[in-house]
C-alpha atoms as a PDB file:
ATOM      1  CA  UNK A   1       0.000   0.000   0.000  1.00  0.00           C
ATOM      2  CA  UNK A   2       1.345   3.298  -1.035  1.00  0.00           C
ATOM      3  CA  UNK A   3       1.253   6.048   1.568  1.00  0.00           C
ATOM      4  CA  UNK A   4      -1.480   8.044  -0.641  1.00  0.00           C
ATOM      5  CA  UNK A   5      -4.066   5.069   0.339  1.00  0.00           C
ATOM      6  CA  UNK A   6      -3.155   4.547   3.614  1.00  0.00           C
ATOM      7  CA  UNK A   7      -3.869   8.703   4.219  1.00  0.00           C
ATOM      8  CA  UNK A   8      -7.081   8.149   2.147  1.00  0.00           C
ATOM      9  CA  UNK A   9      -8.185   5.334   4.027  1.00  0.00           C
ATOM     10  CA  UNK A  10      -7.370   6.592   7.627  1.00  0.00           C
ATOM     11  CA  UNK A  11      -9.698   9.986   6.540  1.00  0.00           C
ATOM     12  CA  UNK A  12     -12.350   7.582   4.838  1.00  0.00           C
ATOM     13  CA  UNK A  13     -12.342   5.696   8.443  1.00  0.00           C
ATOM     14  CA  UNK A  14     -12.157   8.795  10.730  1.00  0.00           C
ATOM     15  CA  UNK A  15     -15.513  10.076   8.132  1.00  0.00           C
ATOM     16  CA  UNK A  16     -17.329   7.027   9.040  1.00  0.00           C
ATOM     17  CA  UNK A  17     -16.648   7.126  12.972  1.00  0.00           C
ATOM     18  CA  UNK A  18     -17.521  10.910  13.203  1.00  0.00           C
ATOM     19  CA  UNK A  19     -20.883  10.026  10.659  1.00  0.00           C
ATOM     20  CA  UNK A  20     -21.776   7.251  13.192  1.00  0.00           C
ATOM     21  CA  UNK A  21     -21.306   9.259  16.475  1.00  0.00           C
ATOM     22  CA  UNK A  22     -22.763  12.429  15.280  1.00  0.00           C
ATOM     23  CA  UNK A  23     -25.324  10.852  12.965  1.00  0.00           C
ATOM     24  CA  UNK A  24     -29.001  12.701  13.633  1.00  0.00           C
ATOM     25  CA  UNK A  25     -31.460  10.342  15.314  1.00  0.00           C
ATOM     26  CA  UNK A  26     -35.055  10.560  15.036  1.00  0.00           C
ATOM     27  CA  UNK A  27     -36.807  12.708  17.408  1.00  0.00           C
ATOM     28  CA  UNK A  28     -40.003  10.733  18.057  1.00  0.00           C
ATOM     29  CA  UNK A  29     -42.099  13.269  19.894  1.00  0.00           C
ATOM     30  CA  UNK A  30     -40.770  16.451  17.227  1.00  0.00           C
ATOM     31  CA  UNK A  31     -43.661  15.543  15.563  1.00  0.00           C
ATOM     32  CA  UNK A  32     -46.601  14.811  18.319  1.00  0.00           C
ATOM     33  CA  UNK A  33     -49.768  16.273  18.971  1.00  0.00           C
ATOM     34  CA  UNK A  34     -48.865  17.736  22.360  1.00  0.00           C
ATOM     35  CA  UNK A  35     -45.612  18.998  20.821  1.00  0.00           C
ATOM     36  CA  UNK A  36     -47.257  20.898  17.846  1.00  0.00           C
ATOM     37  CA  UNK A  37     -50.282  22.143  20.181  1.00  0.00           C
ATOM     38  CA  UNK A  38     -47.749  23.745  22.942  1.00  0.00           C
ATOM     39  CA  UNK A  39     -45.734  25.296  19.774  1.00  0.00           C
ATOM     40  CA  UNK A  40     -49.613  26.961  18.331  1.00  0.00           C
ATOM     41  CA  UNK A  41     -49.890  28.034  21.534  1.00  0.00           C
ATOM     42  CA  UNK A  42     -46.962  29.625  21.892  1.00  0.00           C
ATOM     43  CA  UNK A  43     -47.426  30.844  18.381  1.00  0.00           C
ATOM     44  CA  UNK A  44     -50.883  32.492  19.134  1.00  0.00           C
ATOM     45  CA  UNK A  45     -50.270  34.226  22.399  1.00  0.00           C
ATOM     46  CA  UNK A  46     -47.196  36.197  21.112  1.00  0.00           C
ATOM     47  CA  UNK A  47     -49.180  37.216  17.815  1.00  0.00           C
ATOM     48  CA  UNK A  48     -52.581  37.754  19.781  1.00  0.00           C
ATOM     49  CA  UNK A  49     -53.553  41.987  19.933  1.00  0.00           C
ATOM     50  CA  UNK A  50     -54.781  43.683  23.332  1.00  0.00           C
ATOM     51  CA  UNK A  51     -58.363  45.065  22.048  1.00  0.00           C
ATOM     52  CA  UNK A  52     -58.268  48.801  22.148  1.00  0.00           C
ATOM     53  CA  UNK A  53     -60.537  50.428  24.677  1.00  0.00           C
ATOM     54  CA  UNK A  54     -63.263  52.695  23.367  1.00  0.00           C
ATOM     55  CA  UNK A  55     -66.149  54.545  24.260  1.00  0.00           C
ATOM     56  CA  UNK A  56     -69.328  53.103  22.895  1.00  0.00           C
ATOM     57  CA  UNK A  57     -72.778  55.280  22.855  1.00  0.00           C
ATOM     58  CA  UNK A  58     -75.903  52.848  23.354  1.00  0.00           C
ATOM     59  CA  UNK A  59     -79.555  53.843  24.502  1.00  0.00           C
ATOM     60  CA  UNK A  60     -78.256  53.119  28.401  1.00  0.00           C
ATOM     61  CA  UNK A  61     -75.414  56.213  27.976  1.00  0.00           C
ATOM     62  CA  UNK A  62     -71.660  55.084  27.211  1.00  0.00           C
ATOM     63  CA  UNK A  63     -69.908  52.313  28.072  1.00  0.00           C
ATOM     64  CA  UNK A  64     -66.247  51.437  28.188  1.00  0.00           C
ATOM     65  CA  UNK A  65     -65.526  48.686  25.636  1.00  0.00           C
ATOM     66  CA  UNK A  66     -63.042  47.282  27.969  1.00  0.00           C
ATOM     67  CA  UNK A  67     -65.844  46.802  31.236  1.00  0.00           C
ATOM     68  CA  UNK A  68     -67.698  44.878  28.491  1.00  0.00           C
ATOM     69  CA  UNK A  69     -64.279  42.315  27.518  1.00  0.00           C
ATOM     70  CA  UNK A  70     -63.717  41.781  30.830  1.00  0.00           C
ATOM     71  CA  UNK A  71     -67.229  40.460  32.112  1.00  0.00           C
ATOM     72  CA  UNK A  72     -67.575  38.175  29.236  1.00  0.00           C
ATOM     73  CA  UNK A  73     -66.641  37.968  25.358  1.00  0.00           C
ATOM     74  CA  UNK A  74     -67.529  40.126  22.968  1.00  0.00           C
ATOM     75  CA  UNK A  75     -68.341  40.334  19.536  1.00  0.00           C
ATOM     76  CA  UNK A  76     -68.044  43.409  17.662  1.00  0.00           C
ATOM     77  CA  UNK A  77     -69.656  43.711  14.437  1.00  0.00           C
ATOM     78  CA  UNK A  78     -69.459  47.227  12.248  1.00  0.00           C
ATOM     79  CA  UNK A  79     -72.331  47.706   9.726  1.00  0.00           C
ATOM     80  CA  UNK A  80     -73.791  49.555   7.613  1.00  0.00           C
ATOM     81  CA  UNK A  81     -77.525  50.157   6.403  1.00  0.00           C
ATOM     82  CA  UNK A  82     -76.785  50.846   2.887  1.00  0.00           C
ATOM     83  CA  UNK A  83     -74.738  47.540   2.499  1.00  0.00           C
ATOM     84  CA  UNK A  84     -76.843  44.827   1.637  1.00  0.00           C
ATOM     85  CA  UNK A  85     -73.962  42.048   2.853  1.00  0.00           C
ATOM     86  CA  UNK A  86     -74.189  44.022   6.205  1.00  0.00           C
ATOM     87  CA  UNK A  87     -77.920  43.351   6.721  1.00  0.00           C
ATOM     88  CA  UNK A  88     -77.633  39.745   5.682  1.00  0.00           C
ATOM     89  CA  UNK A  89     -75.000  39.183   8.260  1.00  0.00           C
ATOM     90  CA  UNK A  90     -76.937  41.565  10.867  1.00  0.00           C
ATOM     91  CA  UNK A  91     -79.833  38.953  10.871  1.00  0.00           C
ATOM     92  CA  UNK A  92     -76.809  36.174  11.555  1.00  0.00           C
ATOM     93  CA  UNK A  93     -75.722  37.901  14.528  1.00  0.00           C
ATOM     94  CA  UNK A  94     -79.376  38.204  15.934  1.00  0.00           C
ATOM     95  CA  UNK A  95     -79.944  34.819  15.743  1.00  0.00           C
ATOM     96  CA  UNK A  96     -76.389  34.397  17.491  1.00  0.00           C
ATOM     97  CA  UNK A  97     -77.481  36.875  20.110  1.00  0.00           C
ATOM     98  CA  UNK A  98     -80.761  35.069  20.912  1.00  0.00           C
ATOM     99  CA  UNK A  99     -78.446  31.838  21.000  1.00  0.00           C
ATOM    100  CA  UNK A 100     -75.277  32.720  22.875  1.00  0.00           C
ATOM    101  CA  UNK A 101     -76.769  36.592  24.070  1.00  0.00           C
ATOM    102  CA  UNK A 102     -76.626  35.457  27.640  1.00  0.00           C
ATOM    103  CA  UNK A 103     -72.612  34.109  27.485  1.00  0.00           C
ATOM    104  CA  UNK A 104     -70.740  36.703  25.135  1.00  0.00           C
ATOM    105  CA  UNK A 105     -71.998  40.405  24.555  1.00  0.00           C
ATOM    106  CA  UNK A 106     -72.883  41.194  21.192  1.00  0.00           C
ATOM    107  CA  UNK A 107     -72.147  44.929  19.666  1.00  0.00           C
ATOM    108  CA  UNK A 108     -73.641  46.132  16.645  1.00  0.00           C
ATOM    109  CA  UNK A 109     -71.854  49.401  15.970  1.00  0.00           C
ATOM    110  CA  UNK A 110     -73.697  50.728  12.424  1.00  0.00           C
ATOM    111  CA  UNK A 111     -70.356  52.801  10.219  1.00  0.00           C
ATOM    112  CA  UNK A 112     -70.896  55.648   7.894  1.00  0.00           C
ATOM    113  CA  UNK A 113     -72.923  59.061   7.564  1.00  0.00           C
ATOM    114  CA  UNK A 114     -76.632  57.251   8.031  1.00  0.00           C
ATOM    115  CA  UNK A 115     -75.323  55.182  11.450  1.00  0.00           C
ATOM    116  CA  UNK A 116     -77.975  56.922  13.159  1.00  0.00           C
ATOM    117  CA  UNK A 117     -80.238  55.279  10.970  1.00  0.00           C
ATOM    118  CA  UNK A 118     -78.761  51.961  12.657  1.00  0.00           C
ATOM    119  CA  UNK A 119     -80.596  51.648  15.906  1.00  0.00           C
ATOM    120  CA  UNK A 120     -83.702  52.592  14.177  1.00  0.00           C
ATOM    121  CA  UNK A 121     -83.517  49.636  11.261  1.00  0.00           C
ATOM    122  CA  UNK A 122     -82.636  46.962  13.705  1.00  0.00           C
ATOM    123  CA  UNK A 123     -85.848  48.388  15.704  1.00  0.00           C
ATOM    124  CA  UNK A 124     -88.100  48.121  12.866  1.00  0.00           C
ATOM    125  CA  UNK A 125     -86.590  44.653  11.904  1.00  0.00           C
ATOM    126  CA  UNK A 126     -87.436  43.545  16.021  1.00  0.00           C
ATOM    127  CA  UNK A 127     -83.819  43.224  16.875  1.00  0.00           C
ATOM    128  CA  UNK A 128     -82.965  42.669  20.306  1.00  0.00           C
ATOM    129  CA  UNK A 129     -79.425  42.822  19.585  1.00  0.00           C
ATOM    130  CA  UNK A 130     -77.635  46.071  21.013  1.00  0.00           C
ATOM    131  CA  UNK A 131     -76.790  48.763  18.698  1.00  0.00           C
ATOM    132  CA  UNK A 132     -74.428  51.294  20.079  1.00  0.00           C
ATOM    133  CA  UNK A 133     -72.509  54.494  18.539  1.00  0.00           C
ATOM    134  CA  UNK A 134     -69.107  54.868  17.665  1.00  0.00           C
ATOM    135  CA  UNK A 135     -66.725  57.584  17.359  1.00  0.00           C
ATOM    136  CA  UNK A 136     -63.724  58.153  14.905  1.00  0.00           C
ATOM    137  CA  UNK A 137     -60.989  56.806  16.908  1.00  0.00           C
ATOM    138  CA  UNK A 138     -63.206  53.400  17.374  1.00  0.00           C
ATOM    139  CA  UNK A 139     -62.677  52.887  13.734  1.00  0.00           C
ATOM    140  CA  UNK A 140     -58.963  53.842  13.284  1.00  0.00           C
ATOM    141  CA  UNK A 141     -58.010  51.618  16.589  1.00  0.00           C
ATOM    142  CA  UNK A 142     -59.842  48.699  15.366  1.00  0.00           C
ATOM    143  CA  UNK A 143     -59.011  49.383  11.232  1.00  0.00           C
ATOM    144  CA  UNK A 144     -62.545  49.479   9.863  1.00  0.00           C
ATOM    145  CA  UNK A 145     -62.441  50.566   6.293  1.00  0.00           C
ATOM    146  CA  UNK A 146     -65.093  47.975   4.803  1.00  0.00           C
ATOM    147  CA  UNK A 147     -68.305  46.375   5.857  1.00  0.00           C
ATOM    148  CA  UNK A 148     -69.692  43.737   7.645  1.00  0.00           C
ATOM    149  CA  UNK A 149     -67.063  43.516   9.920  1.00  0.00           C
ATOM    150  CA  UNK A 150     -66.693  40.860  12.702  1.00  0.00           C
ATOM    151  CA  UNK A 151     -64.286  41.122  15.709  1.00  0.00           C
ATOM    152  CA  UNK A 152     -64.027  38.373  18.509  1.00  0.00           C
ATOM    153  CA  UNK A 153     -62.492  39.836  21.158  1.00  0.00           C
ATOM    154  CA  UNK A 154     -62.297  36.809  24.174  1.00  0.00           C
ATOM    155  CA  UNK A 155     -62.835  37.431  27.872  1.00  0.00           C
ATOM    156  CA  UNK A 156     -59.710  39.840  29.279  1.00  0.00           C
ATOM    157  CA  UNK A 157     -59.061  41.291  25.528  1.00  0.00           C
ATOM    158  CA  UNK A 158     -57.629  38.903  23.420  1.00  0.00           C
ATOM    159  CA  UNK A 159     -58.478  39.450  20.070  1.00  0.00           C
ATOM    160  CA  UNK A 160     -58.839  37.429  16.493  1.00  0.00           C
ATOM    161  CA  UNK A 161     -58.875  38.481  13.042  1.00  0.00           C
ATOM    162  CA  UNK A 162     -60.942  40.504  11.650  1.00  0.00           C
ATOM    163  CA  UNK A 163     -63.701  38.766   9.814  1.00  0.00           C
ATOM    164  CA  UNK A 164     -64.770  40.392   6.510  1.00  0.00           C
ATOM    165  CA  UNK A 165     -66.967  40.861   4.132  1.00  0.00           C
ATOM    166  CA  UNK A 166     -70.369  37.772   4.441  1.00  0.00           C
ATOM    167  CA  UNK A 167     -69.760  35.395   7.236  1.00  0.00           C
ATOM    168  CA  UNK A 168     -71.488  32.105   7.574  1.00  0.00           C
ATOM    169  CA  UNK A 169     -73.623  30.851  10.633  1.00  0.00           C
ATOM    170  CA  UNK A 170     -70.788  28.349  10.536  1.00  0.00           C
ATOM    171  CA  UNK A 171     -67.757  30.728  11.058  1.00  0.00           C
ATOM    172  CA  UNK A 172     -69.566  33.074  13.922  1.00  0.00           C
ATOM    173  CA  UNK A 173     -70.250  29.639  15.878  1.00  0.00           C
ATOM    174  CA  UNK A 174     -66.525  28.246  15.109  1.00  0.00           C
ATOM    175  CA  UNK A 175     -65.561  31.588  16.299  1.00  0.00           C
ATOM    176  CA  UNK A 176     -67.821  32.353  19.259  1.00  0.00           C
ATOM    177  CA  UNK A 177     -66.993  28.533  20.445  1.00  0.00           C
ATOM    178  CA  UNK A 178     -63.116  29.501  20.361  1.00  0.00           C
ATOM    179  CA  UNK A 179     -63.552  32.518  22.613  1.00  0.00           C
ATOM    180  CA  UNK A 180     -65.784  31.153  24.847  1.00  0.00           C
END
């Protein structure tokens, strides 16, 4: 044997010792349930937002959005009378708030120059659900700039993504059920 194969064979045998001793084994629980839920919890908590607190204006005087978060969940729903997806979705959410009214507080807060007309439509309709005013800082903290607009906000102020545009029955009770 010349010395060029004994050198490449002594590097060729120190390669295979270091590949076995420092070879990657399989992590069994990398891929678990409890591993992957812990890691989208993680994941959700440090992407979560605080809900701004805002004045609201309802028949009873105003309320702190905040006093309202921290009793029970909320879900905040901007509308509009001219928009005919808002009204479709407005009659969702009343059937939501005669389902779940007693667990999570429901706000209808009606957007644009004819919100007054808001309270007044959901009392000809027979709404029960609670229609309150907003002012212009409610809709720059919370980014309203189309309608319907949905926002869960759970118990203490977590809150999700804004839902937009038509909404299923579906989605509001996937959503209610997740702040809840």
């Amino acid at each position: 044997m010349t010395t060029r194969t004994k050198i490449l064979s002594l590097l060729a045998a120190v390669c295979v010792v270091l590949s076995l001793f420092f070879w990657p084994e399989k992590e069994p629980d990398a891929y678990s349930s409890a591993t992957i839920e812990a890691a989208e919890e993680v994941s959700r908590t440090e992407t979560e937002m605080l809900a701004p607190d805002e004045r609201l204006y309802g028949p009873d005087g105003a309320v702190r959005l905040q006093s309202l978060y921290n009793e029970k969940p909320v879900c905040l729903f901007f509308w509009a009378v001219w928009s005919d997806d808002s009204l479709k979705n407005l009659a969702v959410m009343e059937e939501m708030y005669q389902k779940y009214g007693q667990d999570i507080s429901f706000v209808a807060v009606p957007v644009g120059p004819d919100a007054d007309e808001g309270a007044e439509y959901c009392r000809k309709e027979g709404y029960g659900l609670p229609v309150y005013k907003g002012e212009g800082q409610l809709f720059r903290d919370y980014s309203i700039s189309n309608v319907p607009q949905i926002i869960f906000i759970a118990r203490g102020g977590q809150m999700s993504r804004p839902y937009d545009g038509l909404v299923t029955r579906r989605q509001i009770e996937y959503a209610l059920a997740k702040i809840q």
